[in-house]
Protein backbone atom coordinates (compact mmCIF):
# COMPACT_ATOMS: atom_id res chain seq x y z
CA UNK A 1 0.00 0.00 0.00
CA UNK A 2 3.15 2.42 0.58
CA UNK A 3 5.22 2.80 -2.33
CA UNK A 4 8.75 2.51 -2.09
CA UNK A 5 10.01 5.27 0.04
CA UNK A 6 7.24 6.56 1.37
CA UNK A 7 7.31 6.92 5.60
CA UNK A 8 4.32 7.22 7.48
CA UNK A 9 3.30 6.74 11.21
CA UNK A 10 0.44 5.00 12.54
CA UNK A 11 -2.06 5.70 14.94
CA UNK A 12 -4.33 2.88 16.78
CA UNK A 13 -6.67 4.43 19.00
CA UNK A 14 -7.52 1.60 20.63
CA UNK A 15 -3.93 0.29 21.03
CA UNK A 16 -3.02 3.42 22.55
CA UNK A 17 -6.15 3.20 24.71
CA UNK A 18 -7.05 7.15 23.26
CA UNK A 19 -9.62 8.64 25.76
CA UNK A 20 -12.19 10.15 22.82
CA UNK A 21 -13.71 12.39 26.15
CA UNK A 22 -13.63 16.20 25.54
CA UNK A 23 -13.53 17.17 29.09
CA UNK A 24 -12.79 20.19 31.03
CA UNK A 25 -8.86 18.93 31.09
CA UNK A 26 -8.95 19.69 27.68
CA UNK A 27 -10.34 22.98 27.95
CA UNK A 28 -8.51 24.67 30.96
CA UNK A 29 -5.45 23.52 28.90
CA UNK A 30 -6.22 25.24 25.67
CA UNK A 31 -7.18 27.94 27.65
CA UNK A 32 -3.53 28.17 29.39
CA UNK A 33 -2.45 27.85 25.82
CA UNK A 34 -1.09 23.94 26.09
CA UNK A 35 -2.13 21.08 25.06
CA UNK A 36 -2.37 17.66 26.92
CA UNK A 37 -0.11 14.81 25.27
CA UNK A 38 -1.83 12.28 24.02
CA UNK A 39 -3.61 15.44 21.84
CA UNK A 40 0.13 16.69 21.20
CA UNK A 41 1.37 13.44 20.06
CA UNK A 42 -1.31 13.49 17.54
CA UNK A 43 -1.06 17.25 16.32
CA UNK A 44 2.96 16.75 15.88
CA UNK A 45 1.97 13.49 13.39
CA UNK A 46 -0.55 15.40 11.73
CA UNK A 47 1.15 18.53 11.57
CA UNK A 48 3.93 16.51 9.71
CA UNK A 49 1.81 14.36 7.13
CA UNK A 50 1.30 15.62 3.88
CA UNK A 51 -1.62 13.33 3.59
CA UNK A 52 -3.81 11.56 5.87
CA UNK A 53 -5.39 8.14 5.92
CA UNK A 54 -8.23 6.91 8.06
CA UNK A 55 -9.34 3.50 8.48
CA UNK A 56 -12.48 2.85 9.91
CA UNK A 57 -15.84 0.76 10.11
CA UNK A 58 -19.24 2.96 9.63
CA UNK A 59 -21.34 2.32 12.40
CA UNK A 60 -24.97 3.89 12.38
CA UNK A 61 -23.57 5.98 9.16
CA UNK A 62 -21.11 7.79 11.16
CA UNK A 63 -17.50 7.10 12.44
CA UNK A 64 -16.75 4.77 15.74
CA UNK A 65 -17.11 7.35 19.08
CA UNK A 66 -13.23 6.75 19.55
CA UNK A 67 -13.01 8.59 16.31
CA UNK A 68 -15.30 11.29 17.05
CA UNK A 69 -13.19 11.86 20.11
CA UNK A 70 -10.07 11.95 18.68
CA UNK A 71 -11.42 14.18 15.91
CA UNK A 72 -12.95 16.15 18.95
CA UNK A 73 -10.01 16.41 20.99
CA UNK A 74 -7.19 16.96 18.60
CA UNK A 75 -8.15 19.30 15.64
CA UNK A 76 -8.65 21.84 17.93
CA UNK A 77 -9.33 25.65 17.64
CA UNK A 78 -5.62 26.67 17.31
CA UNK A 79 -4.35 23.92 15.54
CA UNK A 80 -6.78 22.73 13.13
CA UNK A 81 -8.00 26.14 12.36
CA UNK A 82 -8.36 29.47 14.06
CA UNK A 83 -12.25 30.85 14.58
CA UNK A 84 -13.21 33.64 16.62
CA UNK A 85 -16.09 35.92 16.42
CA UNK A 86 -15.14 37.64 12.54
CA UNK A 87 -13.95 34.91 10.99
CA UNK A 88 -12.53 30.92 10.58
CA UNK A 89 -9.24 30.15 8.48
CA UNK A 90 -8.01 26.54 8.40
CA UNK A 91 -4.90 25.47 9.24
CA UNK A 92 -3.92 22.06 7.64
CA UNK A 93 -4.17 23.58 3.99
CA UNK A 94 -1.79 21.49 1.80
CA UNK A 95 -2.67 18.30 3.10
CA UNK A 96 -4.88 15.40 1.67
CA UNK A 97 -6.96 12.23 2.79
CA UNK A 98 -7.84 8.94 1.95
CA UNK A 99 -10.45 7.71 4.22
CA UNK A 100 -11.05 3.48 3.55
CA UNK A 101 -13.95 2.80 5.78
CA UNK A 102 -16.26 -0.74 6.03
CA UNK A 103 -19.89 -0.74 6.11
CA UNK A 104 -21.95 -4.26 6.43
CA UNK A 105 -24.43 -3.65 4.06
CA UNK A 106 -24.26 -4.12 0.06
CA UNK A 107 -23.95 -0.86 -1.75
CA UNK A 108 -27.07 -1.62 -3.57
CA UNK A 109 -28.90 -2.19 -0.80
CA UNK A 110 -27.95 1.34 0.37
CA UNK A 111 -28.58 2.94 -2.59
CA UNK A 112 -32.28 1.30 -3.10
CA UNK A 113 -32.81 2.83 0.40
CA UNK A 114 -31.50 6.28 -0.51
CA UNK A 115 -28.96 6.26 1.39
CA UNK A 116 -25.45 6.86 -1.44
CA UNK A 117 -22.11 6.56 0.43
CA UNK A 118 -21.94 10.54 0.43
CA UNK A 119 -24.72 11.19 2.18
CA UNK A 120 -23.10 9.74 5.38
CA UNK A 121 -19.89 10.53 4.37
CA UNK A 122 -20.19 14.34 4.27
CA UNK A 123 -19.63 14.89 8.05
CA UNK A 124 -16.13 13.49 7.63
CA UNK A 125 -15.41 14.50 4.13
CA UNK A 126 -16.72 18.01 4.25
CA UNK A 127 -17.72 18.88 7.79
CA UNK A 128 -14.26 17.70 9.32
CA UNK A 129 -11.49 17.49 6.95
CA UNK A 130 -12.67 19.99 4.37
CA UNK A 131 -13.44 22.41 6.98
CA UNK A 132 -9.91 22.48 8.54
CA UNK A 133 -8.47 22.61 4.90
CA UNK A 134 -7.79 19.20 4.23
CA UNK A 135 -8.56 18.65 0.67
CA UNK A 136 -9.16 16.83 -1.75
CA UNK A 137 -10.70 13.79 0.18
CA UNK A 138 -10.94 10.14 -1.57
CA UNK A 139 -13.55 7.79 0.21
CA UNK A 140 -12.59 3.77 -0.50
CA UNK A 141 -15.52 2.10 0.73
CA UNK A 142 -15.71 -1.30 0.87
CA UNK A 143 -19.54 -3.11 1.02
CA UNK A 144 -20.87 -6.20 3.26
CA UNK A 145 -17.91 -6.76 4.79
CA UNK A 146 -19.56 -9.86 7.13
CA UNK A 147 -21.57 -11.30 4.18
CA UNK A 148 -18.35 -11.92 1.63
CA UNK A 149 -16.05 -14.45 1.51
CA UNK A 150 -12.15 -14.52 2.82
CA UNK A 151 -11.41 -14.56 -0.98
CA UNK A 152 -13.03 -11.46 -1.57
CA UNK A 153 -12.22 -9.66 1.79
CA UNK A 154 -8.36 -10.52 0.59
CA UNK A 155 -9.18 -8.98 -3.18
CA UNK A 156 -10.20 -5.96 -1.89
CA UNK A 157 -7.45 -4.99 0.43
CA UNK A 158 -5.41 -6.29 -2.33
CA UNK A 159 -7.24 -3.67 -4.60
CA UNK A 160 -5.82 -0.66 -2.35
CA UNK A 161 -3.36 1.98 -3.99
CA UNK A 162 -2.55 5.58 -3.00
């Protein structure tokens, strides 16, 4: 998936056991002008990447909570972009995202139900990354992940390219 090369850093929010709470921590330190470190570990990784990749299963059409969190926590006002009363700039112009996400239903059973991948996908797409700059935005989905077979679970990550 990375061409020869290429470095990149990983982030498993789970793995690192990231709390996904924005709580008054969080708040009393942006107010003081700091940032706690797990958020700082992620900002420094970010702030480096040209482009961005996000891996994730679509639960109830949105992202897991962990991701919310984390999306909550760490593109912060300040970082992410700068807002006050007159106006919002964002701050990770430049940088681009892939976003391969899982859903368990067949695309066509989706689609007879009105409900086309970018419907669900515009919080992330637009609403997060676009907002703080991050553009343009390619969404892999892949369909009925439970319902396939091992073969075709294995021809689709096969299928990945950047």
């Amino acid at each position: 998936m990375v061409k020869k090369g290429d470095e990149y850093s990983f982030i498993s929010l789970y793995d690192e056991k990231f709390n996904p709470v924005l709580a008054s921590p969080d708040f009393e330190a942006l107010h003081r002008g700091e940032v706690l470190p797990d958020v700082a570990k992620s900002q420094a990784m970010i702030k480096e990447a040209d482009h961005l990749i996000f891996i994730y299963p679509i639960w109830w059409f949105g992202q897991p909570a962990i991701l919310k969190g984390w999306i909550d926590r760490v593109f912060s006002n300040g970082f992410a972009y700068y807002e006050d009363e007159k106006v919002f700039t964002p701050h990770l112009t430049g940088k681009s995202a892939t976003v391969f996400i899982t859903l368990g239903t067949a695309e066509q059973v989706l689609v007879q139900n009105g409900m086309e991948l970018d419907n669900f996908m515009r919080d992330m797409t637009l609403g997060t990354l676009g907002l703080v700059g991050i553009y343009p935005t390619k969404v892999v989905p892949f369909y009925a992940i439970p319902k396939i077979s091992d073969a075709e679970r294995k021809a689709m990550l096969e299928s990945i390219t950047l």
